[in-house]
C-alpha atoms as a PDB file:
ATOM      1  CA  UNK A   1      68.476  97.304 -15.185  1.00  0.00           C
ATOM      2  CA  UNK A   2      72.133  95.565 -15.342  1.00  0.00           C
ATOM      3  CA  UNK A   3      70.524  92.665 -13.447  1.00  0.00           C
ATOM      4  CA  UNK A   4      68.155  92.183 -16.330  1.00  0.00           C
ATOM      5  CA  UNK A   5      70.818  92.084 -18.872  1.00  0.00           C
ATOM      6  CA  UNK A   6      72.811  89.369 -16.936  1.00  0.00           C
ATOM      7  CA  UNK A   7      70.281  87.332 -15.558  1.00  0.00           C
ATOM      8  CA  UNK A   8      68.721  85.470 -18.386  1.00  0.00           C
ATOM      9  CA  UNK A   9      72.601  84.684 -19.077  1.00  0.00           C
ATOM     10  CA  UNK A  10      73.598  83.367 -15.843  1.00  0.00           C
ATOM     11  CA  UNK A  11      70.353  81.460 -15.780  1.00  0.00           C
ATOM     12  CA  UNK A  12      71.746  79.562 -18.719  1.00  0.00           C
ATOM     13  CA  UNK A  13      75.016  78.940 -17.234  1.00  0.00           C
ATOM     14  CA  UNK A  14      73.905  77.835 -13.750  1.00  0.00           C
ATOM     15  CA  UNK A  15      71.507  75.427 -15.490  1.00  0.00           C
ATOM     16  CA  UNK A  16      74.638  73.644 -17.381  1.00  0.00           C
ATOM     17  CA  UNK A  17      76.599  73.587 -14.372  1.00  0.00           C
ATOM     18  CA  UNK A  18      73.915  71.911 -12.341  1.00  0.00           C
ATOM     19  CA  UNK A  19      73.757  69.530 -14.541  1.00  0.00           C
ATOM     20  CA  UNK A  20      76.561  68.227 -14.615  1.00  0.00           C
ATOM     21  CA  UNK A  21      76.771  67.434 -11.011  1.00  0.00           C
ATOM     22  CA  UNK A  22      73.052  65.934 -11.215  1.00  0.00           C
ATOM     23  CA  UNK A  23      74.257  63.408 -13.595  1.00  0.00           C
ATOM     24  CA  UNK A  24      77.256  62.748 -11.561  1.00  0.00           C
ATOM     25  CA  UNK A  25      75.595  61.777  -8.434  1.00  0.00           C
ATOM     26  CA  UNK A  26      72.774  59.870 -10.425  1.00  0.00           C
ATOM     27  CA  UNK A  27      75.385  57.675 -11.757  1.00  0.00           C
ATOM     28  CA  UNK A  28      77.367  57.174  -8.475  1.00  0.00           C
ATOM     29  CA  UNK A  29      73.868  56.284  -6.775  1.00  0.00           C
ATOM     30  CA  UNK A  30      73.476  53.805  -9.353  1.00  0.00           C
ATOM     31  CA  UNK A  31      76.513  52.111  -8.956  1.00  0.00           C
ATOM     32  CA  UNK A  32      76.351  51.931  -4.950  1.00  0.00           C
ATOM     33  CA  UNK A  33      72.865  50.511  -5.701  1.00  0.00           C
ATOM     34  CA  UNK A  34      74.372  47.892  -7.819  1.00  0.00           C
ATOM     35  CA  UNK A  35      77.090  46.817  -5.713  1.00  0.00           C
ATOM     36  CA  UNK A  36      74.890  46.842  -2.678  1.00  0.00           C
ATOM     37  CA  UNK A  37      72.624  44.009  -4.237  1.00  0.00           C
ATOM     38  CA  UNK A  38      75.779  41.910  -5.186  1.00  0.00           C
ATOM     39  CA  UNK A  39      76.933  42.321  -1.981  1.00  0.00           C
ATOM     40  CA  UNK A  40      73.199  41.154  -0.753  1.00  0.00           C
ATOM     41  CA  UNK A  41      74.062  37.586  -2.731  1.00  0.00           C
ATOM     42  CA  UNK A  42      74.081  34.314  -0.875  1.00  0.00           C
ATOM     43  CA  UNK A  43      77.149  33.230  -0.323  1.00  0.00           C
ATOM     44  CA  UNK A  44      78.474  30.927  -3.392  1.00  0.00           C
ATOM     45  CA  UNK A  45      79.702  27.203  -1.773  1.00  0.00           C
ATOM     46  CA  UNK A  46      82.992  26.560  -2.777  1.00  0.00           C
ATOM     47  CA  UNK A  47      83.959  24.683  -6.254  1.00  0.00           C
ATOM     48  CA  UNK A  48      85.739  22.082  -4.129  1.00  0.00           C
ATOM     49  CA  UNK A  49      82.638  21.344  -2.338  1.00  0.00           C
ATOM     50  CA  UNK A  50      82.292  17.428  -3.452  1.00  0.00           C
ATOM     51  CA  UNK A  51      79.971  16.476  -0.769  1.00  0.00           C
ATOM     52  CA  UNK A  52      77.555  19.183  -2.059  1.00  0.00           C
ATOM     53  CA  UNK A  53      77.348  18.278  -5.576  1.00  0.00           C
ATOM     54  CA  UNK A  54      76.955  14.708  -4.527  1.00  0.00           C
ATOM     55  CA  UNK A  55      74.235  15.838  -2.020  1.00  0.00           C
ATOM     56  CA  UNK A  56      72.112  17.902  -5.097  1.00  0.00           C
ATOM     57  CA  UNK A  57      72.454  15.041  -7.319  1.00  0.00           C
ATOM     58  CA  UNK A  58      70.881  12.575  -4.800  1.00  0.00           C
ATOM     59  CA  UNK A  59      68.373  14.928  -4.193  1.00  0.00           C
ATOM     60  CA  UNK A  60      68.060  15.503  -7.779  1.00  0.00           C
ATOM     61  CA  UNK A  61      67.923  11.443  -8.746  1.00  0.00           C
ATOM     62  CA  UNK A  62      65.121  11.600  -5.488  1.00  0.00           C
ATOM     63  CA  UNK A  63      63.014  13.873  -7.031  1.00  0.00           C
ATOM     64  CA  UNK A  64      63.130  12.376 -10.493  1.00  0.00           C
ATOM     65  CA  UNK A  65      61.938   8.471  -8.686  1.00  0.00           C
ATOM     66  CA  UNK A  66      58.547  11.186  -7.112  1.00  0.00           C
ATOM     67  CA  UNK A  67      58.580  12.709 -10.894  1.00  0.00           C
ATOM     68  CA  UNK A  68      58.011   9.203 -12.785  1.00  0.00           C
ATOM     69  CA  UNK A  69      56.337   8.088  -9.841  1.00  0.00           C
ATOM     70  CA  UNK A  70      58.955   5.346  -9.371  1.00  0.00           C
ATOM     71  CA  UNK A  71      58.233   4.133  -5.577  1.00  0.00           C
ATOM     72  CA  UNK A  72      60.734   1.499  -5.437  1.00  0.00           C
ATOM     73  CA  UNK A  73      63.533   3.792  -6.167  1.00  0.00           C
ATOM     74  CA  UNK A  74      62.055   6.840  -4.095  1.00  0.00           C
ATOM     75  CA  UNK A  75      61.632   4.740  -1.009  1.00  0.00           C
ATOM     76  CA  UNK A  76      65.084   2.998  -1.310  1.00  0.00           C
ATOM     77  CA  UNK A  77      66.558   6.888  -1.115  1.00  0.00           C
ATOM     78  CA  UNK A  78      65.171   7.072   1.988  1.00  0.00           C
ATOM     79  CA  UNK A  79      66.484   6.928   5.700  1.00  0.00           C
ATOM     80  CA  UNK A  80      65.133   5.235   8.385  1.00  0.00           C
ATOM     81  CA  UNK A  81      64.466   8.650  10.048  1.00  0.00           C
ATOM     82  CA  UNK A  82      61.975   9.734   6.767  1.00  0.00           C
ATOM     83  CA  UNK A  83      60.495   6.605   6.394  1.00  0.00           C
ATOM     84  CA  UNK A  84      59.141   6.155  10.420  1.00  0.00           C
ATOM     85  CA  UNK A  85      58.121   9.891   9.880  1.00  0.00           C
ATOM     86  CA  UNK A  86      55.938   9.244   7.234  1.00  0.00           C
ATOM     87  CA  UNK A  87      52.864   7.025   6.933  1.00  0.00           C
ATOM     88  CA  UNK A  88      52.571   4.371   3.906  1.00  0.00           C
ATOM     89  CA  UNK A  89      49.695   6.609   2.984  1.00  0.00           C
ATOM     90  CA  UNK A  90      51.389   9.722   2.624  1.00  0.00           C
ATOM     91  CA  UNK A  91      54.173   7.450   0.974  1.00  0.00           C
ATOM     92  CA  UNK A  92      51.432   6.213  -1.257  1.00  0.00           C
ATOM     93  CA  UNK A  93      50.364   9.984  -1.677  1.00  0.00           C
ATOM     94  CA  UNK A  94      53.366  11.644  -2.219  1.00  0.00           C
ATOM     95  CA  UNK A  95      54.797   9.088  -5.197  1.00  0.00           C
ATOM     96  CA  UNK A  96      51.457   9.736  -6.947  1.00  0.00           C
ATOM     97  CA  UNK A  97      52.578  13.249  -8.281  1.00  0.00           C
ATOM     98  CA  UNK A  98      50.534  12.747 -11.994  1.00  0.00           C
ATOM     99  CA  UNK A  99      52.202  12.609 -15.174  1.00  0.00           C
ATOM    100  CA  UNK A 100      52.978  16.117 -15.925  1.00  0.00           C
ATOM    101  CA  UNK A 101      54.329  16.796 -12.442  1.00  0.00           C
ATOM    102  CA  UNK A 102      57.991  18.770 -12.610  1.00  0.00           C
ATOM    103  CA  UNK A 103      60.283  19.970  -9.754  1.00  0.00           C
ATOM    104  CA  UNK A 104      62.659  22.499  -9.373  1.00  0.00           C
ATOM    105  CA  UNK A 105      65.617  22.819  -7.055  1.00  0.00           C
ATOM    106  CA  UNK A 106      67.272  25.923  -5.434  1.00  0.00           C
ATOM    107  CA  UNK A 107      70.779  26.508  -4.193  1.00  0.00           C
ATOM    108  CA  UNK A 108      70.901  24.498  -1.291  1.00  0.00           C
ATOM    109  CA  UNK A 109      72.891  24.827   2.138  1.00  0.00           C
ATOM    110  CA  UNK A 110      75.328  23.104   3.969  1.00  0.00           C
ATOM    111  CA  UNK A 111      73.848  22.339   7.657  1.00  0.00           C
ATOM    112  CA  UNK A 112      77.158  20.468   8.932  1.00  0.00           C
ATOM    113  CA  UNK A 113      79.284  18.040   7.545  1.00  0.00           C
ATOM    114  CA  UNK A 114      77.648  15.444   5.714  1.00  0.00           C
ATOM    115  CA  UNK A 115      74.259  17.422   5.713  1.00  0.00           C
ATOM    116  CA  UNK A 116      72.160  19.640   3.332  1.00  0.00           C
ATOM    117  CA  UNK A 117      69.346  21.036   2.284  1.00  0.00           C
ATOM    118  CA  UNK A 118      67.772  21.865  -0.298  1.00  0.00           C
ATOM    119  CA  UNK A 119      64.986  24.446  -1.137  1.00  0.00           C
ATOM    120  CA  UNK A 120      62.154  22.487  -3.823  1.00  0.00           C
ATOM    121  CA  UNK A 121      59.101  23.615  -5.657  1.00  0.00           C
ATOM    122  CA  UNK A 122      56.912  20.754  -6.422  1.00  0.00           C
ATOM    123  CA  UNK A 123      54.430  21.221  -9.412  1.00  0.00           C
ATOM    124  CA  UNK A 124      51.663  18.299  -9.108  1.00  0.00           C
ATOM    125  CA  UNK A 125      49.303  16.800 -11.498  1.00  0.00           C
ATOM    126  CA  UNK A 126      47.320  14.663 -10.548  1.00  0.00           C
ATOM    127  CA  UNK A 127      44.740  13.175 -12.764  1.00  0.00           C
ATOM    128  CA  UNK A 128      41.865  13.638 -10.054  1.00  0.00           C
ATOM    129  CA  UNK A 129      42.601  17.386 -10.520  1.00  0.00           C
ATOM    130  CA  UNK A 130      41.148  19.163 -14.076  1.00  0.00           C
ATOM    131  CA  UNK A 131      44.171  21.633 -13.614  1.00  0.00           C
ATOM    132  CA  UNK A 132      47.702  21.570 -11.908  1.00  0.00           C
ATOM    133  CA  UNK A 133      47.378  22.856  -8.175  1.00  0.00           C
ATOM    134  CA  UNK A 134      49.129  25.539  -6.718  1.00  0.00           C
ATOM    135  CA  UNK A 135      53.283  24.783  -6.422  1.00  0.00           C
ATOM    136  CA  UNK A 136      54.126  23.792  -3.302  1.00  0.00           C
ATOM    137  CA  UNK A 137      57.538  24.883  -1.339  1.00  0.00           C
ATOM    138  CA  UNK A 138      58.999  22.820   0.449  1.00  0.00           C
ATOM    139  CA  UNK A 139      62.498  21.594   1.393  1.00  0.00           C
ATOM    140  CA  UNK A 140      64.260  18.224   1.049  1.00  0.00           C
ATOM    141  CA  UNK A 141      67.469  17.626   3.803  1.00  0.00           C
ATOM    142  CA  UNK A 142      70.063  15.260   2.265  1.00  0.00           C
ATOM    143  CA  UNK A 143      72.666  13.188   4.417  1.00  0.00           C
ATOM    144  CA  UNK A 144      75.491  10.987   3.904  1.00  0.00           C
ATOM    145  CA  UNK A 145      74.442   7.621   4.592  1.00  0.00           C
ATOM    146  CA  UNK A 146      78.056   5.864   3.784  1.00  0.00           C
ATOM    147  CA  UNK A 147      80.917   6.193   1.604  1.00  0.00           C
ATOM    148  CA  UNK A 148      79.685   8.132  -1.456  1.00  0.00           C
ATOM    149  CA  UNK A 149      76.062   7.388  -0.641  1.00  0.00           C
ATOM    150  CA  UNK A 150      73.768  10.006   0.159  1.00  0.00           C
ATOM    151  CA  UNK A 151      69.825   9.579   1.670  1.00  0.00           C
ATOM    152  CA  UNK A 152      66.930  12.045   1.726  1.00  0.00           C
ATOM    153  CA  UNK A 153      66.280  12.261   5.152  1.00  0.00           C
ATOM    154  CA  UNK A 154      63.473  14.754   5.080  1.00  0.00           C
ATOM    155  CA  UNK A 155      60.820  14.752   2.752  1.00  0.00           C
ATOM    156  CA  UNK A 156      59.619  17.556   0.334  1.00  0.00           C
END
């Protein structure tokens, strides 16, 4: 019978002191899971990085010539390397992106010195299509090509 009296009493206290523990490890799960995806980060490239910035805008300027569909100024980007690799076809092809076509750029990479790349997603229009096709990913590898010039060397 004393059990009776006490139980529904000590019910009430266990549940309050279970609960604070409960929310205690709820909220230090949620901060380990928090700094485990900010550990999980790529690596940010250093501010003093020049060559890097100058590398994304050359790949930037690039993709704006296959935007506007400006050959003359894609193909004069170019290397010798990505211009033997690619047929005057595919050149032909490639420049003729539609007028609604748009690009995006990720964070890119530093391969070695003087060398980068560059995660794209192309969005085409072309007016042969009634909609835009699919994006397509890609990658574009910029180089240095001389003092403070810069060169796609590997096509989207």
């Amino acid at each position: 019978m004393n059990s009776e009296i006490v139980a529904p009493a000590s019910r009430r206290l266990l549940g309050r002191q279970l609960a604070l523990p409960l929310i205690i490890l709820s909220l230090v799960l949620q901060a380990s899971t928090v700094s485990i995806a900010k550990s999980k980060r790529a690596p940010a490239l250093p501010a003093s990085d020049s060559g890097y910035k100058s590398a994304l805008a050359a790949a930037n300027r690039f993709l704006q010539a296959w935007q506007n569909q400006d050959h003359e100024t894609g193909l004069l980007m170019l290397t010798d390397v990505a211009k033997q690799g690619s047929s005057p076809d595919r050149m032909e092809s490639f420049f003729s992106s539609g007028r609604d076509a748009a690009y995006e750029i990720a964070r890119g990479r530093k391969l070695k010195a003087g060398r980068y790349s560059f995660p794209v997603t192309l969005f085409l229009s072309r007016p042969d299509q009634t909609k835009s096709g699919r994006p397509q990913k890609s990658e574009i590898v910029v180089v240095m090509a001389g003092k403070n010039e810069w060169a796609i060397d590997k096509l989207p």
